[in-house]
N, C-alpha and C. Protein backbone atom coordinates (compact mmCIF):
# COMPACT_ATOMS: atom_id res chain seq x y z
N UNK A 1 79.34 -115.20 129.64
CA UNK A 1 78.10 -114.96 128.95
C UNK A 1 77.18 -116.18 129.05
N UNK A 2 77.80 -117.72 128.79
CA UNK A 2 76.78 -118.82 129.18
C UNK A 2 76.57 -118.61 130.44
N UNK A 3 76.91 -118.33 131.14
CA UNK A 3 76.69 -118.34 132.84
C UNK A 3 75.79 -117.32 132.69
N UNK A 4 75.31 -116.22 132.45
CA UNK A 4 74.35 -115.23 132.33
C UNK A 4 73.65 -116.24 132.03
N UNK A 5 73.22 -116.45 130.70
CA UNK A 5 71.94 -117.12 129.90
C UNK A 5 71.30 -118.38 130.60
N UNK A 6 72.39 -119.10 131.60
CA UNK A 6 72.03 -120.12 132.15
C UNK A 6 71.02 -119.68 133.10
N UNK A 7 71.51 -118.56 133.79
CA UNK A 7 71.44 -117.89 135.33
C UNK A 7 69.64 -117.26 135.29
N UNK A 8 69.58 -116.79 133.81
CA UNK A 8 68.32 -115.68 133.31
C UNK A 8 67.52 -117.00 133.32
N UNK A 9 68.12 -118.53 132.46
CA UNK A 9 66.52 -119.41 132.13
C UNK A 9 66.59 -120.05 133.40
N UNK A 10 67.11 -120.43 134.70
CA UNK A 10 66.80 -120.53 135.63
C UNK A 10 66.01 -119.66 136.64
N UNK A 11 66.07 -118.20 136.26
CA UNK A 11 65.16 -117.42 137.06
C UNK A 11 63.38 -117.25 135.96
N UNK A 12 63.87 -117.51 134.64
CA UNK A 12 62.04 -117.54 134.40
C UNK A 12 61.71 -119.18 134.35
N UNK A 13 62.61 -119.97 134.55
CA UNK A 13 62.28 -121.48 134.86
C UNK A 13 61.41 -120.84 136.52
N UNK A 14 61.91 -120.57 137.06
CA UNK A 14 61.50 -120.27 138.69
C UNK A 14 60.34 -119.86 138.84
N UNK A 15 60.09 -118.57 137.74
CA UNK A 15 58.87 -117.57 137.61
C UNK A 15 57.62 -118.27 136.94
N UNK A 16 58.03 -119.05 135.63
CA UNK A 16 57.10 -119.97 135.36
C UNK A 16 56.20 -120.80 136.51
N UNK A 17 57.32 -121.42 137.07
CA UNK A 17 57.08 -122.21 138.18
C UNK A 17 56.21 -122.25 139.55
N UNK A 18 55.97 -120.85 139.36
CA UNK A 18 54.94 -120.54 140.63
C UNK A 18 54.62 -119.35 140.22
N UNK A 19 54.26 -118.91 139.40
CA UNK A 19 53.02 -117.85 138.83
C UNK A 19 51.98 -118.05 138.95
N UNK A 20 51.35 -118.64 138.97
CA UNK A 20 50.17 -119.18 138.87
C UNK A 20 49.80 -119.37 140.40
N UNK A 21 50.35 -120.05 141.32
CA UNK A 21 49.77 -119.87 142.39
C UNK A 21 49.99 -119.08 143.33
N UNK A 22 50.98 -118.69 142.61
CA UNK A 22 51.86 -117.25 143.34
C UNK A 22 50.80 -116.16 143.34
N UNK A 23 49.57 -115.31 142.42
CA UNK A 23 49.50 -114.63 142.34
C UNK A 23 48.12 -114.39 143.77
N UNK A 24 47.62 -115.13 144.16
CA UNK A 24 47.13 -114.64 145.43
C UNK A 24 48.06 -114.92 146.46
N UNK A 25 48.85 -115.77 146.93
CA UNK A 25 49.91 -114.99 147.92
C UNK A 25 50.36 -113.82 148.63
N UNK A 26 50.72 -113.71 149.63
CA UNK A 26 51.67 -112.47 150.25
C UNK A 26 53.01 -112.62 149.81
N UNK A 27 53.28 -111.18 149.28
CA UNK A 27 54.97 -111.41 148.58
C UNK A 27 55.78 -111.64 149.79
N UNK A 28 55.39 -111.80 150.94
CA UNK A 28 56.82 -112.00 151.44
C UNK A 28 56.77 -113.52 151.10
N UNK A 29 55.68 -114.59 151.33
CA UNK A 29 55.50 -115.77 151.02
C UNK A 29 56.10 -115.84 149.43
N UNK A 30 55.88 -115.37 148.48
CA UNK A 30 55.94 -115.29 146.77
C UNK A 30 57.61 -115.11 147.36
N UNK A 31 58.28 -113.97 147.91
CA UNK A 31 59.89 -113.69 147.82
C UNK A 31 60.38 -114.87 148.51
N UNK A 32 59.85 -115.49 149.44
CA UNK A 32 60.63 -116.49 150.38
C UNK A 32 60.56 -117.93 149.29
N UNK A 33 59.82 -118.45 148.72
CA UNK A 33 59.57 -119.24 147.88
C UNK A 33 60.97 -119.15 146.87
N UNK A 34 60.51 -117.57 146.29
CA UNK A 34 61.56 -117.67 144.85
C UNK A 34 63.06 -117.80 145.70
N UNK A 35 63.57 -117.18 146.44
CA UNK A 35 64.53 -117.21 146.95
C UNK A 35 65.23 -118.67 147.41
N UNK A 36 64.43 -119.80 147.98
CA UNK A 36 64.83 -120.71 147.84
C UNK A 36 65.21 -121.51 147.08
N UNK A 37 64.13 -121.05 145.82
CA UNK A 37 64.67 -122.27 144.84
C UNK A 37 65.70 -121.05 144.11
N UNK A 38 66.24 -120.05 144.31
CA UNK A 38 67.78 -119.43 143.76
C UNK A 38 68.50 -120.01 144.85
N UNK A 39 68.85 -119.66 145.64
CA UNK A 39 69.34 -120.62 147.01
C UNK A 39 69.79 -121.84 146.05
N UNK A 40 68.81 -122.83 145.85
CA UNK A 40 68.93 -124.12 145.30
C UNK A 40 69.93 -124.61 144.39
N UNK A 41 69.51 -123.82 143.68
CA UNK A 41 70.44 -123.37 142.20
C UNK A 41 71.77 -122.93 142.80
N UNK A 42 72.25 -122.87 143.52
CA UNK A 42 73.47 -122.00 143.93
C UNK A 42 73.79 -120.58 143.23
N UNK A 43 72.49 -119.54 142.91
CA UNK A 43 72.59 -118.42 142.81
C UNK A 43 72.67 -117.46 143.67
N UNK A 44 73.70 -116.82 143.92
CA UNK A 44 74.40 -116.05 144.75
C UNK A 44 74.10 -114.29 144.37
N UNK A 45 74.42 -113.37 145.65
CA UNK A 45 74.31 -111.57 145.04
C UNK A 45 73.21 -111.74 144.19
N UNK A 46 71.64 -111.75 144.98
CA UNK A 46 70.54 -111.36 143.92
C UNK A 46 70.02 -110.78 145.13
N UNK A 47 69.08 -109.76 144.35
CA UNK A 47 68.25 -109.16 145.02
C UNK A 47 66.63 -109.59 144.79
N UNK A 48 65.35 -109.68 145.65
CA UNK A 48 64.34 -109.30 144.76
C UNK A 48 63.31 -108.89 145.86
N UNK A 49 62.66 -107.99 145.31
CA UNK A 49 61.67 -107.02 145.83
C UNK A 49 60.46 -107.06 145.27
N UNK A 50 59.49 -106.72 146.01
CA UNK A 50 58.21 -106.69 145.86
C UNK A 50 57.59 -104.78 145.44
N UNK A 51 57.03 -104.41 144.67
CA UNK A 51 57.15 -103.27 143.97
C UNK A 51 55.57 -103.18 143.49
N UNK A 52 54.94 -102.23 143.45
CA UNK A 52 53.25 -101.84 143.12
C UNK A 52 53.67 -101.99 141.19
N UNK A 53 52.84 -103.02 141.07
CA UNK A 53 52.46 -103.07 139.56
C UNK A 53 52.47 -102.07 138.68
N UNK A 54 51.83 -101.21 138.79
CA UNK A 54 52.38 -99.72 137.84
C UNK A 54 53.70 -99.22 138.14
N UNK A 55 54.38 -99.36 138.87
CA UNK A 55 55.47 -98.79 139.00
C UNK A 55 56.12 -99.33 138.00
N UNK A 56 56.65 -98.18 137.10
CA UNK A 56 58.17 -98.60 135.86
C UNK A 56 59.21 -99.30 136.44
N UNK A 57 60.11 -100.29 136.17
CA UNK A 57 60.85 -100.83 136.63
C UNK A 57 61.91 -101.72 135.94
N UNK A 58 63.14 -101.00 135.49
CA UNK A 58 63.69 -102.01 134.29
C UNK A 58 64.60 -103.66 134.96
N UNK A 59 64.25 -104.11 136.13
CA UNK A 59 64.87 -104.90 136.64
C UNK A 59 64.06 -106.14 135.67
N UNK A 60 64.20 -107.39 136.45
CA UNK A 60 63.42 -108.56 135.41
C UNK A 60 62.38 -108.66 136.32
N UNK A 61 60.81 -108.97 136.14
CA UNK A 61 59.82 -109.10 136.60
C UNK A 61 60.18 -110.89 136.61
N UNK A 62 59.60 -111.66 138.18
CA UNK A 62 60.00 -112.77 138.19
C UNK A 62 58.73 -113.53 138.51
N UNK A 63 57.54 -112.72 139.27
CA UNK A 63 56.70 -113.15 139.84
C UNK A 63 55.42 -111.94 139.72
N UNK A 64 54.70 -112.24 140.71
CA UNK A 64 53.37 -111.10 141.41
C UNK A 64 52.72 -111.96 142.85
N UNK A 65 52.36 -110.70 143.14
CA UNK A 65 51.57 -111.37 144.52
C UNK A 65 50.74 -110.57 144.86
N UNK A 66 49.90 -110.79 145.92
CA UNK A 66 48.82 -109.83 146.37
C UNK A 66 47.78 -109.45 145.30
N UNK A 67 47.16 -110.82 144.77
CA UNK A 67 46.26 -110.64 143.75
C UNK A 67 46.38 -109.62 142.51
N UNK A 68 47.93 -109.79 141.86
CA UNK A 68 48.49 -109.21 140.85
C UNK A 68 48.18 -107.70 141.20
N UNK A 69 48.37 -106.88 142.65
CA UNK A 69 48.82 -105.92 143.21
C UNK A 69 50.40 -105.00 142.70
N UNK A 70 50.51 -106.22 143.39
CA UNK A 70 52.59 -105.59 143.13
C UNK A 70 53.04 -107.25 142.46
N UNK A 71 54.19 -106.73 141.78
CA UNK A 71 55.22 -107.49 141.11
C UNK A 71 56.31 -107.57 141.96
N UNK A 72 57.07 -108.92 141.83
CA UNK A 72 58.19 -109.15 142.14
C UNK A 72 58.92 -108.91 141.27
N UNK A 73 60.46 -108.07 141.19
CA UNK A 73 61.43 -108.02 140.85
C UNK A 73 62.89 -108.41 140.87
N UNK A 74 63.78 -108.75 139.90
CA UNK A 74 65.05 -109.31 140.52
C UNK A 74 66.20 -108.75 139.97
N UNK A 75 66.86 -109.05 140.41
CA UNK A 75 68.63 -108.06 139.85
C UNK A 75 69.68 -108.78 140.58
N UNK A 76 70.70 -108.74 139.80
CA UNK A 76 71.92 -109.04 140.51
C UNK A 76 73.21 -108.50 140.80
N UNK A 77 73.58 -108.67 142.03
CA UNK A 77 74.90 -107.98 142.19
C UNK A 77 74.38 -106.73 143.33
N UNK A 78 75.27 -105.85 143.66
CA UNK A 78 74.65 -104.84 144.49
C UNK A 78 74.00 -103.67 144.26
């Protein structure tokens, strides 16, 4: 369970972290970014996808790109 809670404030540590200039970006640029710094972290089995802003989505919102177009999403495991 600490390993969860650690794992969650390292991914909105991440999201914090480049929101802001993230949001005019191309998500593949916004996904290649976040992915490194999980990489970094030695976070392993994540997924994250780029998804149209209205779309419902109960995964964790981590980012946006394409001029707050679509959201990035993340999940873990398969």
């Amino acid at each position: 369970m600490k390993s969860r809670v650690v794992l969650l404030t390292c991914v909105t540590a991440t999201c914090v972290a480049i929101a802001t200039p993230a949001f005019a970006k191309s998500c593949e640029e916004v996904k290649a970014e976040i992915a490194a710094k999980l990489d970094a972290k030695g976070v392993v089995g994540y997924t994250i996808e780029a998804v149209p802003m209205d779309q419902p989505d109960e995964r964790k919102q981590i980012g946006v790109c394409e001029g707050g177009a679509k959201k990035i999403v993340y999940s873990r495991g398969s």
